[in-house]
Protein backbone atom coordinates (compact mmCIF):
# COMPACT_ATOMS: atom_id res chain seq x y z
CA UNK A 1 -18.35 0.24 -19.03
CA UNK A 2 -15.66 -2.42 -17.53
CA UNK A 3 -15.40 -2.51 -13.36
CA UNK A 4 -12.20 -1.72 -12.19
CA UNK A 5 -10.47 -5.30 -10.87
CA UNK A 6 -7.64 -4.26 -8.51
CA UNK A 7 -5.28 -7.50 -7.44
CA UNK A 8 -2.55 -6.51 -5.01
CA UNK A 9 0.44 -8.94 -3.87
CA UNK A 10 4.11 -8.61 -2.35
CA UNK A 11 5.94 -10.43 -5.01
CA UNK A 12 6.38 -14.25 -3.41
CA UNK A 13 5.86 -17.34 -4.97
CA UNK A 14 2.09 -17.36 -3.47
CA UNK A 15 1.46 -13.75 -4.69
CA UNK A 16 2.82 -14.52 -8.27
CA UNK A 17 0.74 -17.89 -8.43
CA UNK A 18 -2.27 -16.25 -7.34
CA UNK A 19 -1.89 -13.52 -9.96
CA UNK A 20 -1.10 -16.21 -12.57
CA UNK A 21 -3.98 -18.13 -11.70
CA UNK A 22 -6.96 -15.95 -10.65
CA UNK A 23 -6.04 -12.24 -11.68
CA UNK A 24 -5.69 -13.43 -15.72
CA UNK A 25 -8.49 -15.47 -15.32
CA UNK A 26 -10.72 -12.77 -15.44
CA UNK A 27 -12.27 -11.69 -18.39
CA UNK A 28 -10.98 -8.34 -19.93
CA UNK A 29 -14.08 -7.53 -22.19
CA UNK A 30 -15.70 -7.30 -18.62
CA UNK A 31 -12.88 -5.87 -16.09
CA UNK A 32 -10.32 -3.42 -16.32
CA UNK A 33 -7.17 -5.12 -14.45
CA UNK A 34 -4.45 -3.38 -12.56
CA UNK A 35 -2.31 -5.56 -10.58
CA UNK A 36 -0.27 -3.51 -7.71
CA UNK A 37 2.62 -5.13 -6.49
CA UNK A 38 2.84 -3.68 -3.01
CA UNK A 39 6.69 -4.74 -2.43
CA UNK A 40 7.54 -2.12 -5.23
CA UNK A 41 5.11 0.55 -4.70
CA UNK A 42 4.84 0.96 -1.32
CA UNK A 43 3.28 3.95 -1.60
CA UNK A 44 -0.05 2.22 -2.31
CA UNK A 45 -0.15 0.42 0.50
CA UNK A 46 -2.58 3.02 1.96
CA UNK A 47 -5.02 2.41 -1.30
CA UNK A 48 -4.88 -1.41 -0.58
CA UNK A 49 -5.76 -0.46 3.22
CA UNK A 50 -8.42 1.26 2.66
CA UNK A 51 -9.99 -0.84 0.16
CA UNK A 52 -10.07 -3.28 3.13
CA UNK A 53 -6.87 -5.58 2.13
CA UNK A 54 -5.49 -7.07 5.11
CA UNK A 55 -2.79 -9.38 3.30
CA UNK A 56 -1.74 -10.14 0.05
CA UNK A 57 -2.59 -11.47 -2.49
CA UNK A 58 -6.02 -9.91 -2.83
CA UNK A 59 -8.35 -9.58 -5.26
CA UNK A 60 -10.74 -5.92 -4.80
CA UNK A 61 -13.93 -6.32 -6.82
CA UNK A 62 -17.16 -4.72 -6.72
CA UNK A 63 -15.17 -2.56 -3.73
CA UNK A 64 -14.93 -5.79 -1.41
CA UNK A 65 -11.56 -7.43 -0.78
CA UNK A 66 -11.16 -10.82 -1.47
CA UNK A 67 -8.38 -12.39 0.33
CA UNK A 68 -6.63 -15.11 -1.21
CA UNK A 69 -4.66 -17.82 0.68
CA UNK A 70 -2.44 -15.84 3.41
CA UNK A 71 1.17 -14.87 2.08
CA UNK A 72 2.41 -11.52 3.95
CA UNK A 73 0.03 -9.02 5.98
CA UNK A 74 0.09 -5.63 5.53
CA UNK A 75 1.48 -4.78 8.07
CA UNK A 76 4.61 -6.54 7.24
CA UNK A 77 5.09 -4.58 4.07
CA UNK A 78 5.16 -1.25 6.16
C-alpha cells in the first residue's frame, strides 16, 4: 500500500520550485502525491494546520511536517 505524501504551498516562485524539485522527486510506486495549493483552496488551510504546517511549502510524510525553505506562513494565507 503507497503512504499518502501531502506537499502544500501558496503558489510563489519558492512554492512552485519546491514542488518542482522535491514533491516530483518522490517516487510514485512508493507514495501517493497530492499537492494542495493553499492560495486556491483555502479551505484546507485547517488540514495543513493540523498536520503541523506552519508555512509553505511543506512536505507532510509519515504524519510529520517538513518545512521547506520559508516562503509565506500560515497565517498570512488566512
Amino acid at each position: 500500500m503507497k503512504e499518502t505524501a501531502t506537499f502544500y504551498h501558496a503558489g510563489c516562485p519558492v512554492c512552485i520550485e519546491a514542488e518542482r524539485q522535491v514533491a516530483a522527486a518522490l517516487d510514485p510506486q512508493r507514495f501517493d502525491v497530492q499537492v494542495v495549493h493553499l492560495g486556491e483552496q483555502r479551505g484546507l488551510l485547517a488540514q495543513a494546520r493540523a498536520a503541523g504546517v506552519k508555512s509553505v511549502p511543506a512536505l507532510v510524510l509519515g504524519g510529520l511536517p517538513f518545512h521547506i525553505n520559508h516562503g509565506a506562513d500560515l497565517s498570512a494565507l488566512g
